[in-house]
C-alpha atoms as a PDB file:
ATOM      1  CA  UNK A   1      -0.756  -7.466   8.379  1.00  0.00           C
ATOM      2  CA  UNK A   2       2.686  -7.206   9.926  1.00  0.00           C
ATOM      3  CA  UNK A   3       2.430 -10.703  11.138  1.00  0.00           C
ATOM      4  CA  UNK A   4       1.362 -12.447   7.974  1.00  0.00           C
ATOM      5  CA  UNK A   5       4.340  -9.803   6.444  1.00  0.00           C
ATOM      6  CA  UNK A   6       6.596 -11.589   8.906  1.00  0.00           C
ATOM      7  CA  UNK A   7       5.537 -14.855   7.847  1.00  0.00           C
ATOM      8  CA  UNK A   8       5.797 -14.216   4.608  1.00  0.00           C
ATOM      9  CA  UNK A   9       9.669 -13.944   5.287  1.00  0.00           C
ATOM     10  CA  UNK A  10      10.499 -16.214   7.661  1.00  0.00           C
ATOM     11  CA  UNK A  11       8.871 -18.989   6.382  1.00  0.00           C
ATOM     12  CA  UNK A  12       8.728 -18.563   2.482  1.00  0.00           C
ATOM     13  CA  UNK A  13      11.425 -16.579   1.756  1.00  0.00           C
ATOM     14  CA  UNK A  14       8.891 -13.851   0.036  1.00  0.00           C
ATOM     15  CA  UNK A  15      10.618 -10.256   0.062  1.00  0.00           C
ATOM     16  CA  UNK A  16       8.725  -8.189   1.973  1.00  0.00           C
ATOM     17  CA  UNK A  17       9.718  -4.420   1.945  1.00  0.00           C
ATOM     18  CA  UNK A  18       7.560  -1.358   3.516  1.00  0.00           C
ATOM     19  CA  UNK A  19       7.869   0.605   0.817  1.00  0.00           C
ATOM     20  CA  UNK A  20       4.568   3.092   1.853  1.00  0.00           C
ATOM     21  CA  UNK A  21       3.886   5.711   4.631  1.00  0.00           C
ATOM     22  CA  UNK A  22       0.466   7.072   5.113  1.00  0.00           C
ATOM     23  CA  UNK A  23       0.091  10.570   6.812  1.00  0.00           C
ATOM     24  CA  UNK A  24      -2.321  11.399   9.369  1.00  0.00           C
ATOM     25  CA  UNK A  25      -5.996  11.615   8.327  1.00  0.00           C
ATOM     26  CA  UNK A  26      -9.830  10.391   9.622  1.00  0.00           C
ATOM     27  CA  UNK A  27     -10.403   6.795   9.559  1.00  0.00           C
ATOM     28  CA  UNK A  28     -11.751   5.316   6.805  1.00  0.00           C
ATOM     29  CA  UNK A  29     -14.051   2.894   8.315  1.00  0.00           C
ATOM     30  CA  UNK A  30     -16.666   6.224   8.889  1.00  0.00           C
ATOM     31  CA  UNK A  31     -16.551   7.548   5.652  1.00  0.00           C
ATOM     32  CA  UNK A  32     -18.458   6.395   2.534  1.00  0.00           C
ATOM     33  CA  UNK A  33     -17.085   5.992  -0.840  1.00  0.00           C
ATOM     34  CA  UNK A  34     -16.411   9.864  -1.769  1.00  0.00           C
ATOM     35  CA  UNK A  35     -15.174  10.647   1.806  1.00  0.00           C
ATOM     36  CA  UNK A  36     -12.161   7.557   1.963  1.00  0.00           C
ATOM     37  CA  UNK A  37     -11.338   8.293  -1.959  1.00  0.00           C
ATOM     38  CA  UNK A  38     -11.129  12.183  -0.686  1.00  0.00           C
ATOM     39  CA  UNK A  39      -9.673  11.325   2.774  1.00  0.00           C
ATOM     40  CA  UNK A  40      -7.076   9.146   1.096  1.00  0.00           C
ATOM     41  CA  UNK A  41      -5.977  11.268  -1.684  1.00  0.00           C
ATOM     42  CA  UNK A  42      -2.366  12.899  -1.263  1.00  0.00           C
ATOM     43  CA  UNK A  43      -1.752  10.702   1.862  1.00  0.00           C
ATOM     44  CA  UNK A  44       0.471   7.462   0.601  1.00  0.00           C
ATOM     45  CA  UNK A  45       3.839   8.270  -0.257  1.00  0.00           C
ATOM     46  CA  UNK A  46       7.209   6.386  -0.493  1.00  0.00           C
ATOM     47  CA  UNK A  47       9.587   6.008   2.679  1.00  0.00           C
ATOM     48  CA  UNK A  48      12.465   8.458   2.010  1.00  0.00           C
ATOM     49  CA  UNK A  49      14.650   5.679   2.179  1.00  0.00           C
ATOM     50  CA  UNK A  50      13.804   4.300  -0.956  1.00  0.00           C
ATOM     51  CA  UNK A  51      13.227   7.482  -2.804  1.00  0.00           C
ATOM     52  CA  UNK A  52      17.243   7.731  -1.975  1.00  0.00           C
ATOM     53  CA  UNK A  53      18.170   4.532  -3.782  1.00  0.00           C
ATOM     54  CA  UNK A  54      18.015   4.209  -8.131  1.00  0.00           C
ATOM     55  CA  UNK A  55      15.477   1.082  -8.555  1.00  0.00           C
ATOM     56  CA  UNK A  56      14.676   0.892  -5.236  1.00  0.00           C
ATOM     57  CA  UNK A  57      10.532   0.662  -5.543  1.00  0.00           C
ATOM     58  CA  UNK A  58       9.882  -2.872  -7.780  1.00  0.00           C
ATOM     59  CA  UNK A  59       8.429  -2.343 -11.136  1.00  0.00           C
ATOM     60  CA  UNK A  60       5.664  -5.233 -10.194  1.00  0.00           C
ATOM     61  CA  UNK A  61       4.996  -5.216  -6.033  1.00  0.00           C
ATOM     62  CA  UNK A  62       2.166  -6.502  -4.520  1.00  0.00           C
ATOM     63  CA  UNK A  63       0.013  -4.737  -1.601  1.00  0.00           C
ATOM     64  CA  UNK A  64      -1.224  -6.507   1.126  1.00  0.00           C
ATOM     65  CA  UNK A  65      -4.149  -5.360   2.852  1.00  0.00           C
ATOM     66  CA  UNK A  66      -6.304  -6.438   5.724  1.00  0.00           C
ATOM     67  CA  UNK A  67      -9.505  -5.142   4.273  1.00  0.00           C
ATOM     68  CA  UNK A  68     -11.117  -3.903   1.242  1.00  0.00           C
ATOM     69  CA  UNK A  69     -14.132  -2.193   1.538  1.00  0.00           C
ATOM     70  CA  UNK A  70     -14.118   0.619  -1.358  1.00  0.00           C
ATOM     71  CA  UNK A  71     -10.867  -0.043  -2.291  1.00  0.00           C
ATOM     72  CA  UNK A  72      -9.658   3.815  -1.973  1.00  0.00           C
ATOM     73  CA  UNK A  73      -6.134   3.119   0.106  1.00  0.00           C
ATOM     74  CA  UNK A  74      -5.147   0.277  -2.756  1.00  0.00           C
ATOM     75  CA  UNK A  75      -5.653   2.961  -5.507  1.00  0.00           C
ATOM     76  CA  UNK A  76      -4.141   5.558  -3.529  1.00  0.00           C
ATOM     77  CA  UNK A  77      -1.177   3.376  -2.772  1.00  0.00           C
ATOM     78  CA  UNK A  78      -0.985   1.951  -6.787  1.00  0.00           C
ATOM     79  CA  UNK A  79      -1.146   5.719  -7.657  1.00  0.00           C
ATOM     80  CA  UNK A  80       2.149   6.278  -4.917  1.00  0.00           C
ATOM     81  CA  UNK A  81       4.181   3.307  -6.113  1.00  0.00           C
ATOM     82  CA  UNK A  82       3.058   4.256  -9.930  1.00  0.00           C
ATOM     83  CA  UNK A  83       4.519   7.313  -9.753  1.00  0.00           C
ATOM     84  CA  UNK A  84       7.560   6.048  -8.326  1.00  0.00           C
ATOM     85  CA  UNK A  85       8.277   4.105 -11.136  1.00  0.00           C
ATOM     86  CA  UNK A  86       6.209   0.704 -10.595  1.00  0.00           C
ATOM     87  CA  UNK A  87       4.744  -0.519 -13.882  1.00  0.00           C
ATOM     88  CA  UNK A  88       2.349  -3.022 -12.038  1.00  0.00           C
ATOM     89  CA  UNK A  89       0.901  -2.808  -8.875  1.00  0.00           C
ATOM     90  CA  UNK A  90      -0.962  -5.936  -7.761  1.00  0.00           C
ATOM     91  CA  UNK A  91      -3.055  -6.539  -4.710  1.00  0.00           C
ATOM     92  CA  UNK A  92      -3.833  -9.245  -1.847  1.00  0.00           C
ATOM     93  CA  UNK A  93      -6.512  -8.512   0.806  1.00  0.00           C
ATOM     94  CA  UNK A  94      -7.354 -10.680   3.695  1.00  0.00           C
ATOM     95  CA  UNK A  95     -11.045  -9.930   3.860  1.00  0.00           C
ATOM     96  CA  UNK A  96     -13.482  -8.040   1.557  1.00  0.00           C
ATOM     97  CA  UNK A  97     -16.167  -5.695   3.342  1.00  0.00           C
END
């Protein structure tokens, strides 16, 4: 995803910002639907960096994601930005599962 982020800037003048961290957790890829929405919950927040600056998180950013299988780090990371002040959060994944 970095790549196509990189892309997305260099060649189409798209503003890409890494507004999300993620703390440490299992991977989701062995958990079912119950164990990622549990797994993820809590663990998306916003870099401190932009907590520090008024109207720093857009009211309308898009994720980009590599896959979506159950679709529990999207909500989690909608639910972050949300409560940071984003009105809509749309998404963009590479590959469904």
């Amino acid at each position: 995803m970095e790549d196509i982020a990189r892309l997305l800037e260099r060649h189409h003048g798209i503003v890409v910002r890494r507004i999300l961290t993620r703390a440490d957790g299992l991977q989701q890829k062995a958990l079912d639907l119950q164990g990622r929405a549990a797994n993820m919950r809590g663990k998306i927040g916003i870099a401190k960096i932009f907590m520090r600056q008024p109207c720093a998180v857009p009211s309308d950013p898009v994720l980009l994601d590599d896959v979506l299988t159950t679709g529990a780090t999207l909500s989690e990371c909608a639910r972050a930005l949300k409560a940071a002040g984003s009105v809509r959060v749309d998404a963009v994944a590479i590959a469904a599962d």
